[in-house]
N, C-alpha and C. Protein backbone atom coordinates (compact mmCIF):
# COMPACT_ATOMS: atom_id res chain seq x y z
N UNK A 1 15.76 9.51 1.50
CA UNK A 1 14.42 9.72 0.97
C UNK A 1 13.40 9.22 2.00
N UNK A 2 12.31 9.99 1.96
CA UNK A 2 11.14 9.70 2.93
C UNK A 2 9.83 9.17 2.67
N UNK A 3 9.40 8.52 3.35
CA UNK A 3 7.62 8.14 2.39
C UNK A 3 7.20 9.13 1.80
N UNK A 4 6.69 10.27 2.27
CA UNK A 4 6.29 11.47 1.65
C UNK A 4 6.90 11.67 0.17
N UNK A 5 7.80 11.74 0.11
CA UNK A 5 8.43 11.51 -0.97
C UNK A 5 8.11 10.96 -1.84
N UNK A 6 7.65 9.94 -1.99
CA UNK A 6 7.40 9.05 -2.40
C UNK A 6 5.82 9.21 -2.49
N UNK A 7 5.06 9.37 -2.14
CA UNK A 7 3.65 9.44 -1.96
C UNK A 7 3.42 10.45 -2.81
N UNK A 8 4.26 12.04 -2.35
CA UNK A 8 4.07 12.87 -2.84
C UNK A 8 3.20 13.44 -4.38
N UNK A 9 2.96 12.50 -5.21
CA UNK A 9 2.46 13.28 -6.82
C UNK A 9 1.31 12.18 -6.45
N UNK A 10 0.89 11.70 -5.45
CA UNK A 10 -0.61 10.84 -6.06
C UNK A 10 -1.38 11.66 -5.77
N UNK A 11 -2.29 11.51 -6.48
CA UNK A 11 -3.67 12.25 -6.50
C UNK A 11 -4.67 11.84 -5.98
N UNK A 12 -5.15 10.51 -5.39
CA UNK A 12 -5.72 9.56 -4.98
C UNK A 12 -5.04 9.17 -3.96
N UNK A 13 -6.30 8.81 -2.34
CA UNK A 13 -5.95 7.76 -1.57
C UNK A 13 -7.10 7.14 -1.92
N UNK A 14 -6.46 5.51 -2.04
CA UNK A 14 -7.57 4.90 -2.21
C UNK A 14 -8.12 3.98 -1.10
N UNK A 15 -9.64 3.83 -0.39
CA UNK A 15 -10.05 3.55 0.53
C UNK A 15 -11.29 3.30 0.26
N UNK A 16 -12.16 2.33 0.94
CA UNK A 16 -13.35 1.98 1.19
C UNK A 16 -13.87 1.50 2.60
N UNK A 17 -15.19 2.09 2.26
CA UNK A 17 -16.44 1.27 4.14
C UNK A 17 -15.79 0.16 3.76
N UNK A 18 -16.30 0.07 5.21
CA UNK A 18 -16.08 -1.30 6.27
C UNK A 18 -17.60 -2.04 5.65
N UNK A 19 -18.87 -1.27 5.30
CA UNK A 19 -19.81 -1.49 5.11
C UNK A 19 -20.51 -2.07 3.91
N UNK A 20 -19.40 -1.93 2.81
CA UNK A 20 -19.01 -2.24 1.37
C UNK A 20 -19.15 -3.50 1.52
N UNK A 21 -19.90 -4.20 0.58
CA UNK A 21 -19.68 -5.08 0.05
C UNK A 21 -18.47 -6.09 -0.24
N UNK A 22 -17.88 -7.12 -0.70
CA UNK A 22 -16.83 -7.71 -0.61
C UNK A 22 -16.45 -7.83 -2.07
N UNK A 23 -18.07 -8.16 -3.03
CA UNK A 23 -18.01 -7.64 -4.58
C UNK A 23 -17.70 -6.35 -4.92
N UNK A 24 -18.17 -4.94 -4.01
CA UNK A 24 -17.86 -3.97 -4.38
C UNK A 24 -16.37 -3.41 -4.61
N UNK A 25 -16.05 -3.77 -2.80
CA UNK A 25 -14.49 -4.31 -2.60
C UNK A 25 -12.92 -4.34 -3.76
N UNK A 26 -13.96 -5.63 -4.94
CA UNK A 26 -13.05 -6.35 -5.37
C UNK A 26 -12.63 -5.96 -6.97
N UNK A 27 -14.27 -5.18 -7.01
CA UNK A 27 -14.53 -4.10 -8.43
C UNK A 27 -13.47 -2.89 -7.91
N UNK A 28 -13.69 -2.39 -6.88
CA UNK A 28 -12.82 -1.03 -6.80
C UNK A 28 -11.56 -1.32 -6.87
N UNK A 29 -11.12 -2.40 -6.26
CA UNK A 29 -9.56 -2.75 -6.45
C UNK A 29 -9.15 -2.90 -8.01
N UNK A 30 -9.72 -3.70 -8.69
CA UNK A 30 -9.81 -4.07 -10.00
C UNK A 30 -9.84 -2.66 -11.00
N UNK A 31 -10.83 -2.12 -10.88
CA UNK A 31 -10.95 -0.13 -11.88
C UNK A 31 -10.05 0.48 -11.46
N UNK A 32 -9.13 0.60 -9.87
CA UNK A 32 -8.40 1.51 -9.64
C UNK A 32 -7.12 0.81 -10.00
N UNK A 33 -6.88 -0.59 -10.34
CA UNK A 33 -5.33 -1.07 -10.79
C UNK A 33 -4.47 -0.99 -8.95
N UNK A 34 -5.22 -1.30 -7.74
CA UNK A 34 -4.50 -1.60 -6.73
C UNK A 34 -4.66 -2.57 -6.30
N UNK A 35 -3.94 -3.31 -5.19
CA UNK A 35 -3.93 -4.21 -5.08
C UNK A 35 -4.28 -4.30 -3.53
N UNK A 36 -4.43 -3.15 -2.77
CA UNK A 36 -5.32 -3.07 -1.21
C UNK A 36 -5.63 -1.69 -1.15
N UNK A 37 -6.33 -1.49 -0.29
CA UNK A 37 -7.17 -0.29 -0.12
C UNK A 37 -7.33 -0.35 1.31
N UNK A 38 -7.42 1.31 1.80
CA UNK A 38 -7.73 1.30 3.38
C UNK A 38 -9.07 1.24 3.89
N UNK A 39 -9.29 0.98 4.97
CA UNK A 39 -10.90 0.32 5.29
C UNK A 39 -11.36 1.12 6.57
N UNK A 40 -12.55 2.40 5.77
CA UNK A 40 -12.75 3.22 6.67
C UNK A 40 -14.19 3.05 7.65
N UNK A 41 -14.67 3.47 8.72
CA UNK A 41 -15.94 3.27 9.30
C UNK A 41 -16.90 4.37 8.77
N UNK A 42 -17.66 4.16 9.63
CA UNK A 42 -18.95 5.62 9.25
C UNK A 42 -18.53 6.89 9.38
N UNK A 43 -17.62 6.96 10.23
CA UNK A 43 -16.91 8.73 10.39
C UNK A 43 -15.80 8.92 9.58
N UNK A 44 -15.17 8.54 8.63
CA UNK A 44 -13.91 8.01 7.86
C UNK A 44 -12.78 8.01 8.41
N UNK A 45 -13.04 7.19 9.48
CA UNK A 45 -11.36 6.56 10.46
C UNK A 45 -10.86 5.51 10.04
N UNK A 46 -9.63 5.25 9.50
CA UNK A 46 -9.39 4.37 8.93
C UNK A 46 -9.29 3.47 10.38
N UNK A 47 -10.17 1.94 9.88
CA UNK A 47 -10.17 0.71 10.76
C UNK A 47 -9.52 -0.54 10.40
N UNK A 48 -8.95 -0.36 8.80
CA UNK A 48 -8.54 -1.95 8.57
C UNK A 48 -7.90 -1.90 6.67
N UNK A 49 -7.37 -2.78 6.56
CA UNK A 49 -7.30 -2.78 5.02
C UNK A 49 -7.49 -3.70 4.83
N UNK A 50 -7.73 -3.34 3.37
CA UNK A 50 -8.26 -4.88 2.29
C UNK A 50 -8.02 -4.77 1.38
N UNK A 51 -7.52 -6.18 0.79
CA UNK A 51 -6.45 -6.25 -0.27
C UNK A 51 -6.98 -7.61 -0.96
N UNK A 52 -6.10 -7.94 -2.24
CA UNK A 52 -6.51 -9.13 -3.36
C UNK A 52 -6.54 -9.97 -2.63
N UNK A 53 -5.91 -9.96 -1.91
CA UNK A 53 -5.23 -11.65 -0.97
C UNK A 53 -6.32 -11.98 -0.16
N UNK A 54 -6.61 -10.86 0.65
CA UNK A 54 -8.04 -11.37 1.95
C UNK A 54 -9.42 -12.08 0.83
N UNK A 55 -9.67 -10.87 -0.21
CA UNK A 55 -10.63 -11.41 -0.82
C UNK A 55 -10.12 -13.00 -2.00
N UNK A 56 -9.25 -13.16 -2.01
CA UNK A 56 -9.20 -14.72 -3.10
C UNK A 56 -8.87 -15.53 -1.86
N UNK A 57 -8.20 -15.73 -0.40
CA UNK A 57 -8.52 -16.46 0.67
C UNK A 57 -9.10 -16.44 1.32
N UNK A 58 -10.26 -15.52 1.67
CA UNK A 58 -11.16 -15.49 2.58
C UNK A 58 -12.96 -15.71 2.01
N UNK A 59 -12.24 -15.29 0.89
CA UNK A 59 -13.78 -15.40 -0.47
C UNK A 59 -13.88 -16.34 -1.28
N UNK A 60 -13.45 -16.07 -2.38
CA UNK A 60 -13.19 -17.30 -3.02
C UNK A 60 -12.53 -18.81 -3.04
N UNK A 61 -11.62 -18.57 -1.82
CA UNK A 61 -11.32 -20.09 -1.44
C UNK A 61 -11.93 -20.46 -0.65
N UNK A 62 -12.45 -20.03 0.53
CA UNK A 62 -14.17 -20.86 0.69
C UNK A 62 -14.99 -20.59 0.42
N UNK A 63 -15.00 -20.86 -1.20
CA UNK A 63 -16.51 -20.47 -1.85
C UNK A 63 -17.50 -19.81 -1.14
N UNK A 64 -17.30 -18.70 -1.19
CA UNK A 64 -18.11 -17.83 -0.49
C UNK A 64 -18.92 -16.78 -0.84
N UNK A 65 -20.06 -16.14 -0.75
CA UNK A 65 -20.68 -15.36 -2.26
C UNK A 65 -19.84 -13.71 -1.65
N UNK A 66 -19.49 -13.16 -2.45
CA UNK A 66 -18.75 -11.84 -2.22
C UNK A 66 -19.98 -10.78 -1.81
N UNK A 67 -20.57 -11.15 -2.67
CA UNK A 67 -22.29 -9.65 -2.67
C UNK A 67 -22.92 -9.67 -1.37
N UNK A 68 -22.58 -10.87 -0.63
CA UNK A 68 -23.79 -10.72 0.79
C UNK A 68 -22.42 -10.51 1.95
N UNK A 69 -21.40 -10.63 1.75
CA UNK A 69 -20.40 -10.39 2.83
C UNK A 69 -19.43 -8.66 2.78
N UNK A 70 -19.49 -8.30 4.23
CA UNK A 70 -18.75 -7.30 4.07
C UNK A 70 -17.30 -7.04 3.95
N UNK A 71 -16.95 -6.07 3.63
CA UNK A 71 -15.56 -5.49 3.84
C UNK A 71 -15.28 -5.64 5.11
N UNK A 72 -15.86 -5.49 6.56
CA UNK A 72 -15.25 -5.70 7.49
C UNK A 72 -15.21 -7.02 8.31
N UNK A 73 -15.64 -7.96 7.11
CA UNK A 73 -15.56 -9.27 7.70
C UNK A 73 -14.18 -10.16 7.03
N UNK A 74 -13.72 -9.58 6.26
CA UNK A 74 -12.73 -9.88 5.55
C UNK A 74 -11.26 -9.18 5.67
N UNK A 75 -11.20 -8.05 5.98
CA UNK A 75 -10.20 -7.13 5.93
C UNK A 75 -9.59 -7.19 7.34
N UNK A 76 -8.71 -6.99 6.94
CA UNK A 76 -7.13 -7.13 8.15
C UNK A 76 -7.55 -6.46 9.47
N UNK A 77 -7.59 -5.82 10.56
CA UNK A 77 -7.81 -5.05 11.28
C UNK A 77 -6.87 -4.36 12.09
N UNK A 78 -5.75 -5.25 12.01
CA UNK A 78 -4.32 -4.98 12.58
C UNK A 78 -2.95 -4.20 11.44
N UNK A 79 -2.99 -2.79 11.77
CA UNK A 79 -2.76 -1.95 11.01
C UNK A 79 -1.69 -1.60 11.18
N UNK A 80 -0.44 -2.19 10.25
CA UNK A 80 1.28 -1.71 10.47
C UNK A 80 1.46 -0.53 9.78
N UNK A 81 1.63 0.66 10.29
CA UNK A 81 1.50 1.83 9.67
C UNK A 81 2.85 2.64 9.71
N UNK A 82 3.15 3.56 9.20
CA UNK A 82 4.06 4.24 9.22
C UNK A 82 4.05 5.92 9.27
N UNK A 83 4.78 6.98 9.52
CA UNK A 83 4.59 8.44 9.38
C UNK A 83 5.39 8.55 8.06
N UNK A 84 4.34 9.87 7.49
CA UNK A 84 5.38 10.22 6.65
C UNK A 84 6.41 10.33 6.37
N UNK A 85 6.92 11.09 7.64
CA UNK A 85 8.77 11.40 7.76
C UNK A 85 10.05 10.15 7.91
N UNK A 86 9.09 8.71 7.91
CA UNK A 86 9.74 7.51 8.07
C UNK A 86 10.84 7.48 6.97
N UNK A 87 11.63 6.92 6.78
CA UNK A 87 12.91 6.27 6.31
C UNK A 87 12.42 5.13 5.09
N UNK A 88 12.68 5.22 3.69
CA UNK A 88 12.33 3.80 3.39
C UNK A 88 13.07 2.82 3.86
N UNK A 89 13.93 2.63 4.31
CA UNK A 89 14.89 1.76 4.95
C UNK A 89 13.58 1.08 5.84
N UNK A 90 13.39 1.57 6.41
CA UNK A 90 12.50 1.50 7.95
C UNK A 90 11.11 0.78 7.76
N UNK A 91 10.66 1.38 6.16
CA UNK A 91 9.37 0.42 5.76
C UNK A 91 9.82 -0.79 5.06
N UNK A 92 11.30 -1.23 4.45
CA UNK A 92 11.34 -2.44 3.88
C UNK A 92 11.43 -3.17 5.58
N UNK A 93 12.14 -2.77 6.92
CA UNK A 93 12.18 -3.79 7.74
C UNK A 93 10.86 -3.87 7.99
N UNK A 94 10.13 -2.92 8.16
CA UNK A 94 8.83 -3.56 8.53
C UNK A 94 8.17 -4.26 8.06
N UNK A 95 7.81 -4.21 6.40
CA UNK A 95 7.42 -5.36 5.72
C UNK A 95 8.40 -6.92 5.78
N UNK A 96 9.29 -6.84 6.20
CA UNK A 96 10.08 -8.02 5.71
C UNK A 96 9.17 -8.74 7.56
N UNK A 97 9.93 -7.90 8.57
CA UNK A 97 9.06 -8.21 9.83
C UNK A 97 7.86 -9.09 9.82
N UNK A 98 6.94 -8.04 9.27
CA UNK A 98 5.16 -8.41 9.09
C UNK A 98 4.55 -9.29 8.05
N UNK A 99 5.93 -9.70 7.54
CA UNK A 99 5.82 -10.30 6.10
C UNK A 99 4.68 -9.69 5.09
N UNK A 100 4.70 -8.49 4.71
CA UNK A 100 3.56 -7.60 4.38
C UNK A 100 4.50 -7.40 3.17
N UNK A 101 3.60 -6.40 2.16
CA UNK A 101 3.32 -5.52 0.95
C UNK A 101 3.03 -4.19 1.21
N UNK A 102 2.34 -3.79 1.71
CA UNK A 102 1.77 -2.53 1.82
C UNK A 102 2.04 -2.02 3.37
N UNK A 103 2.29 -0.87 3.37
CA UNK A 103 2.36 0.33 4.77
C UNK A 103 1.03 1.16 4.65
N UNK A 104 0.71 1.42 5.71
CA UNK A 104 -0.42 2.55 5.60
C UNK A 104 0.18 3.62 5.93
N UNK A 105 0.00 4.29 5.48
CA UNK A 105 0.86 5.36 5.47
C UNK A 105 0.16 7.00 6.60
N UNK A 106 0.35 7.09 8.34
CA UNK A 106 -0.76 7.72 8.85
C UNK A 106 0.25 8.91 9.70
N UNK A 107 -0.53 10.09 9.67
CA UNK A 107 0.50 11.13 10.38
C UNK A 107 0.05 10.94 11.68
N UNK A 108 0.58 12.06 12.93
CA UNK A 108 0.62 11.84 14.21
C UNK A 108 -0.95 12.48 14.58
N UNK A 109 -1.61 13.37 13.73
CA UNK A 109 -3.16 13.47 14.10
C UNK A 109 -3.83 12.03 13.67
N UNK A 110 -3.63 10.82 12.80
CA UNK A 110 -4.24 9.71 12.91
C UNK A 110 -4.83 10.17 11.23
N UNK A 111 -4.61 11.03 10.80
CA UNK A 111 -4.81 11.44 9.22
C UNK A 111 -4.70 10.03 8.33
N UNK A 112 -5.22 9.35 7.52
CA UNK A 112 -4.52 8.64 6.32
C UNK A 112 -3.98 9.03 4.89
N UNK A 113 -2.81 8.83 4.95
CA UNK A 113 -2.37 9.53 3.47
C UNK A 113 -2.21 8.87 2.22
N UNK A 114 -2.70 7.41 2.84
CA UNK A 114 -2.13 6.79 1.84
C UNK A 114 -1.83 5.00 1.73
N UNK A 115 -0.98 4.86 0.79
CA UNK A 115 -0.20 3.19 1.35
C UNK A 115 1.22 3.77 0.36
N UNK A 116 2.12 2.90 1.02
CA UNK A 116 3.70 2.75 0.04
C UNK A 116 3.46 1.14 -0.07
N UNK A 117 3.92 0.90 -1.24
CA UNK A 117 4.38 -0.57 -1.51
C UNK A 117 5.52 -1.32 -1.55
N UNK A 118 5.58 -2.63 -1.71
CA UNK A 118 7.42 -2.61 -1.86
C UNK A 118 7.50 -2.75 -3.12
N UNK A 119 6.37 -2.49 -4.00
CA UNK A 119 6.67 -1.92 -5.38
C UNK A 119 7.08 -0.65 -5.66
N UNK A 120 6.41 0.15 -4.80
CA UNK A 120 7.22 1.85 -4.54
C UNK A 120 8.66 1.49 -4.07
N UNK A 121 9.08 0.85 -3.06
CA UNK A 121 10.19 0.77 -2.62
C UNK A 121 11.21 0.51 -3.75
N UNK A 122 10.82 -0.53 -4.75
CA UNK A 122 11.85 -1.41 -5.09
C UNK A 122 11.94 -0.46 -6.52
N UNK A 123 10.98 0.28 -7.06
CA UNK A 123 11.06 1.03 -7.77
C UNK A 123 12.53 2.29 -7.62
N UNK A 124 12.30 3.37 -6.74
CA UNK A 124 12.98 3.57 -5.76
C UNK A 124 14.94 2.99 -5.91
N UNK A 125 14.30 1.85 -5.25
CA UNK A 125 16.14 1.33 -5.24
C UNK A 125 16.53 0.71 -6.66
N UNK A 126 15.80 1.05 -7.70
CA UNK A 126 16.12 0.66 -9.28
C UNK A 126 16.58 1.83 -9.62
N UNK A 127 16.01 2.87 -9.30
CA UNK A 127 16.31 4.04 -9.61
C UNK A 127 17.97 4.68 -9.44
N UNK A 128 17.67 4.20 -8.08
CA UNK A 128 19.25 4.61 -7.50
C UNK A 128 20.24 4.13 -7.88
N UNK A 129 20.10 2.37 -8.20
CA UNK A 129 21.25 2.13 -8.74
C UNK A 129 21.68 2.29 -10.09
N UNK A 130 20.70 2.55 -10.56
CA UNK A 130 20.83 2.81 -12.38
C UNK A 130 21.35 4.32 -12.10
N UNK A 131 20.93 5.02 -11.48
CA UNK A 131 21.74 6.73 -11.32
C UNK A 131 23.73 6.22 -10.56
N UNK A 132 23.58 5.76 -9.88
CA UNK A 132 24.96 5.28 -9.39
C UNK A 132 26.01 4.14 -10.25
N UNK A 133 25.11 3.80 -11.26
CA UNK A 133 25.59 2.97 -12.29
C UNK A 133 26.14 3.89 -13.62
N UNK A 134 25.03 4.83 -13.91
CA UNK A 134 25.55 6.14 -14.86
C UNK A 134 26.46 6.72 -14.63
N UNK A 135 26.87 7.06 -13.23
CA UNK A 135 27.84 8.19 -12.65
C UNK A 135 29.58 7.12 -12.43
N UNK A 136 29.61 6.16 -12.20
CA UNK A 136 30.41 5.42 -11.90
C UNK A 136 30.76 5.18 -13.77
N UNK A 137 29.75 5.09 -14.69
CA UNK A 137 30.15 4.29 -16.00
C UNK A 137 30.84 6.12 -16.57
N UNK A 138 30.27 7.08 -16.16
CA UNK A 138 30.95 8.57 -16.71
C UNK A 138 32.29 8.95 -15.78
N UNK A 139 32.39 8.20 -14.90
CA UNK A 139 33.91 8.36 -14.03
C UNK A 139 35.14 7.60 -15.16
N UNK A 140 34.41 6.17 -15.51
CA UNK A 140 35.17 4.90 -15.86
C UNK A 140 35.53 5.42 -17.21
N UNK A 141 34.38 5.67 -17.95
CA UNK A 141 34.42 6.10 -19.63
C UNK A 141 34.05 7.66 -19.55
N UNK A 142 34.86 8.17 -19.43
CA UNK A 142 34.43 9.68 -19.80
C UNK A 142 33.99 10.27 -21.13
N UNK A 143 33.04 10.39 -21.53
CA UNK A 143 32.75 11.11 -23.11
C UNK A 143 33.52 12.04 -23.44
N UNK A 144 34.29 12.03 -24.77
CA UNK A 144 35.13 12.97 -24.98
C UNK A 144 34.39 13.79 -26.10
């Protein structure tokens, strides 16, 4: 199975300016139920992501007011990304690597499609083994 795969039925990438606010930021994460978002400039190139974590350590643990600071003063800038056609195999080493959560998910024109999580992932390998657990329990106990 491939990221694409996996990506495949969303309907939504979710992303915000660099120019955004850090309150706005933290509302969009919050209404959309994610937990990072990609962080685009004035031409919509993705430049960075931002996630719960930057804003509750970079904001709120030094009391910091969210409304006067930007998204690009807070957000990651160093971007571990992946191609569609990648391997999930290939995005759990990279997260385990980067000690990360999220992949950005970018094709070879520099396109953004997206993020995978290792909540997508782990979803994923629940799946599989509960299908390899069914097929092994209909080998063992056959229904007559």
């Amino acid at each position: 199975m491939k990221v694409a795969d996996v990506i495949a039925s969303r309907k939504e990438i979710y992303s915000i300016s660099a120019e955004a606010t850090v309150y706005d930021a933290a509302r969009y994460l919050r209404d959309h139920g994610v937990r990072s978002a990609g962080v685009v400039n004035k031409d919509g190139k993705l430049i960075g992501v931002v996630s719960q974590s930057d804003v509750s350590d970079k904001v709120a643990a030094e009391n910091k007011c969210p409304a006067w600071m930007r998204v690009s003063e807070i957000m990651t800038p160093k971007l571990v990304s992946v191609p569609p056609e990648a391997p999930l195999d290939a995005c759990l080493q990279l997260m385990e690597k980067f000690g990360i959560y999220h992949l950005l998910v970018v094709d070879d024109k520099s396109r953004f499609h997206g993020m995978i999580s290792v909540s997508d992932l782990l979803a994923v390998i629940a799946s599989d083994e509960k299908a390899r657990a069914d097929l092994l329990e209909d080998l063992i106990f056959p229904k007559r």
